[in-house]
PDB file of N, CA and C in Angstrom:
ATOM      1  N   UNK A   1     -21.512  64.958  81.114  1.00  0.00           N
ATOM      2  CA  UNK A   1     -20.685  65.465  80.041  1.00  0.00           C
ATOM      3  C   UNK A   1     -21.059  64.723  78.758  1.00  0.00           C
ATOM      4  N   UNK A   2     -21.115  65.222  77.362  1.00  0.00           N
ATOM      5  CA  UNK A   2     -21.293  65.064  76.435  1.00  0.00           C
ATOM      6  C   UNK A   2     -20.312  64.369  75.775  1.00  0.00           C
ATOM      7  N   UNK A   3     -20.399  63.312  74.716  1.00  0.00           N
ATOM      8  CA  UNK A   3     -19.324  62.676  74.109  1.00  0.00           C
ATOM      9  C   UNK A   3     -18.534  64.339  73.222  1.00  0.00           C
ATOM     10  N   UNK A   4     -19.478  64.729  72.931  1.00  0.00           N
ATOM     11  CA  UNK A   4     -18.669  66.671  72.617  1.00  0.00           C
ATOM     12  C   UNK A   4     -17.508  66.654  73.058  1.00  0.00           C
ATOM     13  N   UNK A   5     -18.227  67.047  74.012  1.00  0.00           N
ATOM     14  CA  UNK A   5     -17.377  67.966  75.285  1.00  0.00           C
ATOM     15  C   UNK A   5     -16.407  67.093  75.420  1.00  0.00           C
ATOM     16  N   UNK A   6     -16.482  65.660  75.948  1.00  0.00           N
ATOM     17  CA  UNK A   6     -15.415  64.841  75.899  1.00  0.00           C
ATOM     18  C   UNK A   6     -14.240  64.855  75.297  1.00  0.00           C
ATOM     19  N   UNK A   7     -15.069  64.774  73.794  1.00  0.00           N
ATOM     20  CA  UNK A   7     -13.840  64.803  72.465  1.00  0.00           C
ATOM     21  C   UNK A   7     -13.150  66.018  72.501  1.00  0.00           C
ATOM     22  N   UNK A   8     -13.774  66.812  73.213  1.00  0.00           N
ATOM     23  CA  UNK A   8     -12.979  68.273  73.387  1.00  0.00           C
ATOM     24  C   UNK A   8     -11.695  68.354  74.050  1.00  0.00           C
ATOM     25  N   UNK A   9     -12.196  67.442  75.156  1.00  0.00           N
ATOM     26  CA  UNK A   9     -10.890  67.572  76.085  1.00  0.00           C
ATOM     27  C   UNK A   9     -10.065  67.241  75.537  1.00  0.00           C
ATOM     28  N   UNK A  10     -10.052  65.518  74.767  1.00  0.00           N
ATOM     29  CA  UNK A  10      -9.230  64.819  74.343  1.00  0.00           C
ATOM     30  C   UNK A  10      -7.837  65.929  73.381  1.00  0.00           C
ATOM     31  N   UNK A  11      -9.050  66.880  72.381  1.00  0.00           N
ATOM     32  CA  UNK A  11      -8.058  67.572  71.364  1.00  0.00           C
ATOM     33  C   UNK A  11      -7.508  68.299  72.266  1.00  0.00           C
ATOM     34  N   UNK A  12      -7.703  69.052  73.326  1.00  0.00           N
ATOM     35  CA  UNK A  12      -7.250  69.801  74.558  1.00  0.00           C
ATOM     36  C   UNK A  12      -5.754  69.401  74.709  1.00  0.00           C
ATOM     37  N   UNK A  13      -6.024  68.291  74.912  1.00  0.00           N
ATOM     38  CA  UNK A  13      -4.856  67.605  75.518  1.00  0.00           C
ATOM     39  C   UNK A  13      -3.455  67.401  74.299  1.00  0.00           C
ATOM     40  N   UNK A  14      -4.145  67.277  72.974  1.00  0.00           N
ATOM     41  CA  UNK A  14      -3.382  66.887  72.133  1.00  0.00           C
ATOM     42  C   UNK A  14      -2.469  68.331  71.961  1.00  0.00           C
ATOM     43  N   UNK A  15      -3.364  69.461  71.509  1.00  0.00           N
ATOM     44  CA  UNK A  15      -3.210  70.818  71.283  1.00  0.00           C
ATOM     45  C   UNK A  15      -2.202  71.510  72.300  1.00  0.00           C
ATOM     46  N   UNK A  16      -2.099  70.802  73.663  1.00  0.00           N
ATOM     47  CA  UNK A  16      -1.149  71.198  75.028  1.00  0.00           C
ATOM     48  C   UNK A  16      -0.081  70.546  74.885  1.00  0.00           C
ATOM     49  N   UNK A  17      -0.024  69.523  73.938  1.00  0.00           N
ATOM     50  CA  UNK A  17       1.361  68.952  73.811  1.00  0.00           C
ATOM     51  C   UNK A  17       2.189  69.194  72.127  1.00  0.00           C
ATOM     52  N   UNK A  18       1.188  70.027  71.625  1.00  0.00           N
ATOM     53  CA  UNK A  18       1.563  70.076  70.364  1.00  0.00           C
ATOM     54  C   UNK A  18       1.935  69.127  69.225  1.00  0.00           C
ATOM     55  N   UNK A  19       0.513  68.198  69.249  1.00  0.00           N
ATOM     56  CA  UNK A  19      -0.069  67.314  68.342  1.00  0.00           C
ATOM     57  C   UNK A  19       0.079  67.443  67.026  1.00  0.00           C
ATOM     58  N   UNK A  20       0.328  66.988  65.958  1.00  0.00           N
ATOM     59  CA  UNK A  20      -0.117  67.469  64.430  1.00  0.00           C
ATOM     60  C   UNK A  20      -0.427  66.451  63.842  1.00  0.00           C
ATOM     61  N   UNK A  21      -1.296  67.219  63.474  1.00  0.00           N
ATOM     62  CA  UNK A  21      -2.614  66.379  61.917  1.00  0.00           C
ATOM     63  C   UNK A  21      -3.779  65.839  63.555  1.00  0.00           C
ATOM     64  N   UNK A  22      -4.238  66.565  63.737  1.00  0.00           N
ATOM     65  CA  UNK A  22      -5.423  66.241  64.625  1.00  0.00           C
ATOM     66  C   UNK A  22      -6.702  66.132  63.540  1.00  0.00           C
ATOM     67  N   UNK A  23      -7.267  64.561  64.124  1.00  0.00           N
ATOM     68  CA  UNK A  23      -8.402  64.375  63.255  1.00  0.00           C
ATOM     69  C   UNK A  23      -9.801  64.505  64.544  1.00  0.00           C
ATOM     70  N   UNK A  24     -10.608  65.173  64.167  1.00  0.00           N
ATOM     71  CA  UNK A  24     -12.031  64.385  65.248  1.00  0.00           C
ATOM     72  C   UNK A  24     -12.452  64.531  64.454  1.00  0.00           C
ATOM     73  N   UNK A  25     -12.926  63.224  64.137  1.00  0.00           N
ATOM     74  CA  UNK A  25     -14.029  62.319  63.417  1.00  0.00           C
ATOM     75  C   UNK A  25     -15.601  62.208  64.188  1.00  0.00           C
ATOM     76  N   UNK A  26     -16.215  62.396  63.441  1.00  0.00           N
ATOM     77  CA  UNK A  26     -17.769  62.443  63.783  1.00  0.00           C
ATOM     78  C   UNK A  26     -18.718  61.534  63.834  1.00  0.00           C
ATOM     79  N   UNK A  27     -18.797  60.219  64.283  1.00  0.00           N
ATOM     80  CA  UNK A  27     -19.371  59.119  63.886  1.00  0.00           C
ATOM     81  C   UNK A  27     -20.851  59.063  64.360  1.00  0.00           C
ATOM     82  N   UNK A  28     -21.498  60.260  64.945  1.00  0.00           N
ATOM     83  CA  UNK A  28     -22.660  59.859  65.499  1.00  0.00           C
ATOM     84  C   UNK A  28     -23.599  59.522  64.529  1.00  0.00           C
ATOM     85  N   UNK A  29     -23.644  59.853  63.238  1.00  0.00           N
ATOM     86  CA  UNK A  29     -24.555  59.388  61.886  1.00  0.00           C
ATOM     87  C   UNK A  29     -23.933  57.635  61.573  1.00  0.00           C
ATOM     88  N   UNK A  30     -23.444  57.672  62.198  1.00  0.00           N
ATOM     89  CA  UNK A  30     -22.462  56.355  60.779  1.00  0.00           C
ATOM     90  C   UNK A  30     -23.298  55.115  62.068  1.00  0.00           C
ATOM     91  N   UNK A  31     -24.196  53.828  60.989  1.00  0.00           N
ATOM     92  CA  UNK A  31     -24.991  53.514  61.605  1.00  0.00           C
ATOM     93  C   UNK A  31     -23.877  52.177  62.047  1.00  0.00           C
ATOM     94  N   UNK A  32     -23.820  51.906  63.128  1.00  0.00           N
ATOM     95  CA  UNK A  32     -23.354  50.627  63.874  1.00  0.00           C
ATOM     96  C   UNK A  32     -21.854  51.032  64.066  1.00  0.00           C
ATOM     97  N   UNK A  33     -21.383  52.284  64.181  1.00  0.00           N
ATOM     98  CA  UNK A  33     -20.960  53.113  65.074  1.00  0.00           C
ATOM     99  C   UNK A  33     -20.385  52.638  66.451  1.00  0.00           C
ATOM    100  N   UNK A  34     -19.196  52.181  67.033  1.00  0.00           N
ATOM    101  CA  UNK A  34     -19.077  51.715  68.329  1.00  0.00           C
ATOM    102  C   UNK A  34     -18.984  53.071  69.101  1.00  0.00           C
ATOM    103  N   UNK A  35     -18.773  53.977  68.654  1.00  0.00           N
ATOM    104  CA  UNK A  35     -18.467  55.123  69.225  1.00  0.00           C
ATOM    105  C   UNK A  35     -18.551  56.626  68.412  1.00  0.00           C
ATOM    106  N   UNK A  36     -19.001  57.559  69.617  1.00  0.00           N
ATOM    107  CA  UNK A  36     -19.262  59.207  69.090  1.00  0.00           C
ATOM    108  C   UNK A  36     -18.817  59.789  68.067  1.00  0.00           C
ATOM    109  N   UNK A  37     -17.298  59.568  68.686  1.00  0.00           N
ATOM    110  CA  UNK A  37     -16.337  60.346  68.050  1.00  0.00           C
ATOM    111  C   UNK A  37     -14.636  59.485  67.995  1.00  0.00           C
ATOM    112  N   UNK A  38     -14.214  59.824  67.312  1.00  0.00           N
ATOM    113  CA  UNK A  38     -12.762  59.277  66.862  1.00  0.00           C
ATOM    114  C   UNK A  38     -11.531  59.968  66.925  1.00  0.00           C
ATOM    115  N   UNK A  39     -10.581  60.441  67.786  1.00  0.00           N
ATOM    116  CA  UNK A  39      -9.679  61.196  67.630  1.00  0.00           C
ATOM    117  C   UNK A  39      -8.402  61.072  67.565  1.00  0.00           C
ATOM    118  N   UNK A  40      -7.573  61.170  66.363  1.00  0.00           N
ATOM    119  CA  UNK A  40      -6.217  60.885  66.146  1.00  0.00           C
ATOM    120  C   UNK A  40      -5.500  62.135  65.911  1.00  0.00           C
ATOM    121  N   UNK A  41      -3.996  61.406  66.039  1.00  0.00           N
ATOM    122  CA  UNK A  41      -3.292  62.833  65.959  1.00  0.00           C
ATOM    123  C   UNK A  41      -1.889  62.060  65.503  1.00  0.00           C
ATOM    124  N   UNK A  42      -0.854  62.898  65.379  1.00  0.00           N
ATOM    125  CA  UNK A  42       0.421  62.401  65.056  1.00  0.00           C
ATOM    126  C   UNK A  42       1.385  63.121  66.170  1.00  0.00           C
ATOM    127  N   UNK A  43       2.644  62.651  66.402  1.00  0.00           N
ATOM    128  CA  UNK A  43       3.695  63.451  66.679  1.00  0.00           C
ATOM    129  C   UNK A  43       5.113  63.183  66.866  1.00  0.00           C
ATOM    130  N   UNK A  44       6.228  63.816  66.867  1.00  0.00           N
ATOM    131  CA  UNK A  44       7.272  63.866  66.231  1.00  0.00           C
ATOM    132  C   UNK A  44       8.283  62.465  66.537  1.00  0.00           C
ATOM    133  N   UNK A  45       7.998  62.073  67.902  1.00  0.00           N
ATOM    134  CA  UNK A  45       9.190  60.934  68.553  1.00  0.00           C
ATOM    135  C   UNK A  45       7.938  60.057  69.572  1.00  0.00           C
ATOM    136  N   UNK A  46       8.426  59.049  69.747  1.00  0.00           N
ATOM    137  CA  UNK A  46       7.988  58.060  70.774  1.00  0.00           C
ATOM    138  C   UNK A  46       8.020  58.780  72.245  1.00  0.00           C
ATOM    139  N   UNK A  47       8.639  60.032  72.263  1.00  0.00           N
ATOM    140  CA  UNK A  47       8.715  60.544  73.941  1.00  0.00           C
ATOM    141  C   UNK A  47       7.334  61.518  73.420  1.00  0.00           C
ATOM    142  N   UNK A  48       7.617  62.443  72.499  1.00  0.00           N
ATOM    143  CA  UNK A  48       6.381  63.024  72.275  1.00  0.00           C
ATOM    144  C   UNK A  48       4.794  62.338  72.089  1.00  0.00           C
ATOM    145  N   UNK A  49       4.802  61.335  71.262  1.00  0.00           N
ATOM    146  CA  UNK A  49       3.698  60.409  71.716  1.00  0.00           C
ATOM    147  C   UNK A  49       2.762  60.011  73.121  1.00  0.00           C
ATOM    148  N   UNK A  50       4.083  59.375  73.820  1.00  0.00           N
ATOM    149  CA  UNK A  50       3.698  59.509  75.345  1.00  0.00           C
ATOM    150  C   UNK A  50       2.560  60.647  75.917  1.00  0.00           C
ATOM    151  N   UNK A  51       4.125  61.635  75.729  1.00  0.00           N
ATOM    152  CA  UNK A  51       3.600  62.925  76.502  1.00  0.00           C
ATOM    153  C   UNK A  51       2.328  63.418  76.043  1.00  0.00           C
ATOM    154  N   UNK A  52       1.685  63.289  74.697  1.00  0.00           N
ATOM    155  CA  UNK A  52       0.441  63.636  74.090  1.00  0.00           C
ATOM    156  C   UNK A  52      -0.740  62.902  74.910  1.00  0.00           C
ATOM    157  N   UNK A  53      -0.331  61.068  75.268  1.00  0.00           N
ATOM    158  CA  UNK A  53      -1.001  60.562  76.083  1.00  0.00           C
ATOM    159  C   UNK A  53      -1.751  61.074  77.565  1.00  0.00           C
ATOM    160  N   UNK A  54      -0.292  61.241  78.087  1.00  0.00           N
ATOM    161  CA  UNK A  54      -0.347  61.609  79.062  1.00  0.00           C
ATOM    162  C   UNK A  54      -1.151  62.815  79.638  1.00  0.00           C
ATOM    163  N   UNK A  55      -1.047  63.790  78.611  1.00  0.00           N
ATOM    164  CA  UNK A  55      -1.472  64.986  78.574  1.00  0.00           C
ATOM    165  C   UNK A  55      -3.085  64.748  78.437  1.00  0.00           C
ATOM    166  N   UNK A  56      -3.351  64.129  77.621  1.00  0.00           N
ATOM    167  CA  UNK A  56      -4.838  63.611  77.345  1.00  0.00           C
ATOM    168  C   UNK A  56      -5.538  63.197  78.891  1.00  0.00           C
ATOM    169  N   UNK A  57      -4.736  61.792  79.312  1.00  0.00           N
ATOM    170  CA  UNK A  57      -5.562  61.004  80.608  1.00  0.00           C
ATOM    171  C   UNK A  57      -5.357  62.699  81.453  1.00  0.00           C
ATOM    172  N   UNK A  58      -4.705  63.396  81.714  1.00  0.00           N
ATOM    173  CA  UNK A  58      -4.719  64.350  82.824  1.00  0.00           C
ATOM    174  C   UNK A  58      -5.899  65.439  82.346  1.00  0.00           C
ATOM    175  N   UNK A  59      -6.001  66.016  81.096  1.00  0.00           N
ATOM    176  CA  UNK A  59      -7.177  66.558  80.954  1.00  0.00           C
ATOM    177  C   UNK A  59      -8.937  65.930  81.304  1.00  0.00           C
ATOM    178  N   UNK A  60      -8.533  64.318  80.593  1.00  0.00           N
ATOM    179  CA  UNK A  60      -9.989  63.679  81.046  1.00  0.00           C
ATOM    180  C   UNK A  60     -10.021  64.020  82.912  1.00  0.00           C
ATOM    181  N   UNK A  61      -9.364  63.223  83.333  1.00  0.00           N
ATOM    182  CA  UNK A  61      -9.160  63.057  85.080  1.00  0.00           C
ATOM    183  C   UNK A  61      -9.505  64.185  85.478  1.00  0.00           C
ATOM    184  N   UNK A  62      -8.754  65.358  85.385  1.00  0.00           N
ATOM    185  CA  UNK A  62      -9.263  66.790  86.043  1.00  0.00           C
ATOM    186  C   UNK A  62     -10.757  67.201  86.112  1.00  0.00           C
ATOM    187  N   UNK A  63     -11.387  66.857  84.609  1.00  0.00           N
ATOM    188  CA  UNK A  63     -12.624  66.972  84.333  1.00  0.00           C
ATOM    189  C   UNK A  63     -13.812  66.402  84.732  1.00  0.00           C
ATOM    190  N   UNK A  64     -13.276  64.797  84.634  1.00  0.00           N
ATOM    191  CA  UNK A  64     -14.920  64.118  85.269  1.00  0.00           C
ATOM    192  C   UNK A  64     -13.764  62.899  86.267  1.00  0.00           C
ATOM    193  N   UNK A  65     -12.898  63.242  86.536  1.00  0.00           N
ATOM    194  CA  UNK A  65     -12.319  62.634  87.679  1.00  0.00           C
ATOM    195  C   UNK A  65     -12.688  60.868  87.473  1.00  0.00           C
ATOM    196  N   UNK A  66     -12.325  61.005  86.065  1.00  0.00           N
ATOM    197  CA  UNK A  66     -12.296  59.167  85.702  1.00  0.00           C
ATOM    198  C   UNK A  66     -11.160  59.560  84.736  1.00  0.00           C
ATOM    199  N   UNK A  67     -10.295  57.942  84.417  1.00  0.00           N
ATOM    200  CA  UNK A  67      -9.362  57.442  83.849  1.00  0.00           C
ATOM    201  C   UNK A  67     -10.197  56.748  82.335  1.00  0.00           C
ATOM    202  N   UNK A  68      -9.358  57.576  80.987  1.00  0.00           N
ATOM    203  CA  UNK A  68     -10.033  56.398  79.900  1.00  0.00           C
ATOM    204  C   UNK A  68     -10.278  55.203  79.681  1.00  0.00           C
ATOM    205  N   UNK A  69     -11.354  54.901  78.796  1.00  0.00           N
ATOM    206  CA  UNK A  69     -11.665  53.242  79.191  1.00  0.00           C
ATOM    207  C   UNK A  69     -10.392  52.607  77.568  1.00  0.00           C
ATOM    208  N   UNK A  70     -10.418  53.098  76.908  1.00  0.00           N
ATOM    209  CA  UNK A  70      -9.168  52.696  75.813  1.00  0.00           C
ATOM    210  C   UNK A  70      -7.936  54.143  75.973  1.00  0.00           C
ATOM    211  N   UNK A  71      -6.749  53.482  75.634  1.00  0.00           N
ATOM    212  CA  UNK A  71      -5.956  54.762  75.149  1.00  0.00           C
ATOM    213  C   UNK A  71      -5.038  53.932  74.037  1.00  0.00           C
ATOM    214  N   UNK A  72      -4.209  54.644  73.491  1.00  0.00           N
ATOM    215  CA  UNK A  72      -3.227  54.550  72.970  1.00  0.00           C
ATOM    216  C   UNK A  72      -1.824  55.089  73.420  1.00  0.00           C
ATOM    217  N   UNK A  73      -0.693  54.800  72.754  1.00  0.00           N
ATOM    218  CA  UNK A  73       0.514  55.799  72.919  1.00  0.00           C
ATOM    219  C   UNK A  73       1.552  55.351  74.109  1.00  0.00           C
ATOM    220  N   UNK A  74       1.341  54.282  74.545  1.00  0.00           N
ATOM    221  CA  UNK A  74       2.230  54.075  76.019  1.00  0.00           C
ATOM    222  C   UNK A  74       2.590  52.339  75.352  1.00  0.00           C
ATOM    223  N   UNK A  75       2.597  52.172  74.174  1.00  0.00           N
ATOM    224  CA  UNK A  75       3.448  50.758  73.951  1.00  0.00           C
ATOM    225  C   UNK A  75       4.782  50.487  73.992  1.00  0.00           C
ATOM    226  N   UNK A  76       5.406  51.674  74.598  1.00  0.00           N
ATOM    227  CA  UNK A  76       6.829  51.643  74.893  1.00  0.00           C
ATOM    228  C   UNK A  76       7.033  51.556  76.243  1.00  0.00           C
ATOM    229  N   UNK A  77       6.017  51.515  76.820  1.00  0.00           N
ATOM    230  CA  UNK A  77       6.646  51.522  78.047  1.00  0.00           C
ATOM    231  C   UNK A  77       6.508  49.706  79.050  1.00  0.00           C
TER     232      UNK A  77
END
């Protein structure tokens, strides 16, 4: 799978929980670059946050049947 395709899922996931202000950022030009791509999003409450998380790790997992190596969104718990 492609860091693409990857970043795809990620917005997948955001878009299934009804995310707003979704950014994917493009970093494969930008030189010393830790990474592909960059994807943020906003949403309304700390439960919605979560659930955006959540929604995310279950799209990656289904797909290439691995868990993210960073996340965000679960500092409440």
């Amino acid at each position: 799978m492609t860091s693409k395709e990857l970043s795809q899922l990620v917005v997948n996931g955001m878009e299934d929980r009804k995310a707003e202000e979704i950014v994917l950022m493009d970093l494969r030009d930008v030189k010393g670059a830790v990474t592909d791509f960059f994807v943020l999003c906003s949403g309304n409450s700390d439960t919605q946050i979560e659930s955006i998380a959540e929604s995310i790790e279950k799209e990656i997992h289904e797909a290439i049947s691995e868990n993210p190596w960073r996340k965000e969104g679960f500092t409440n718990k």
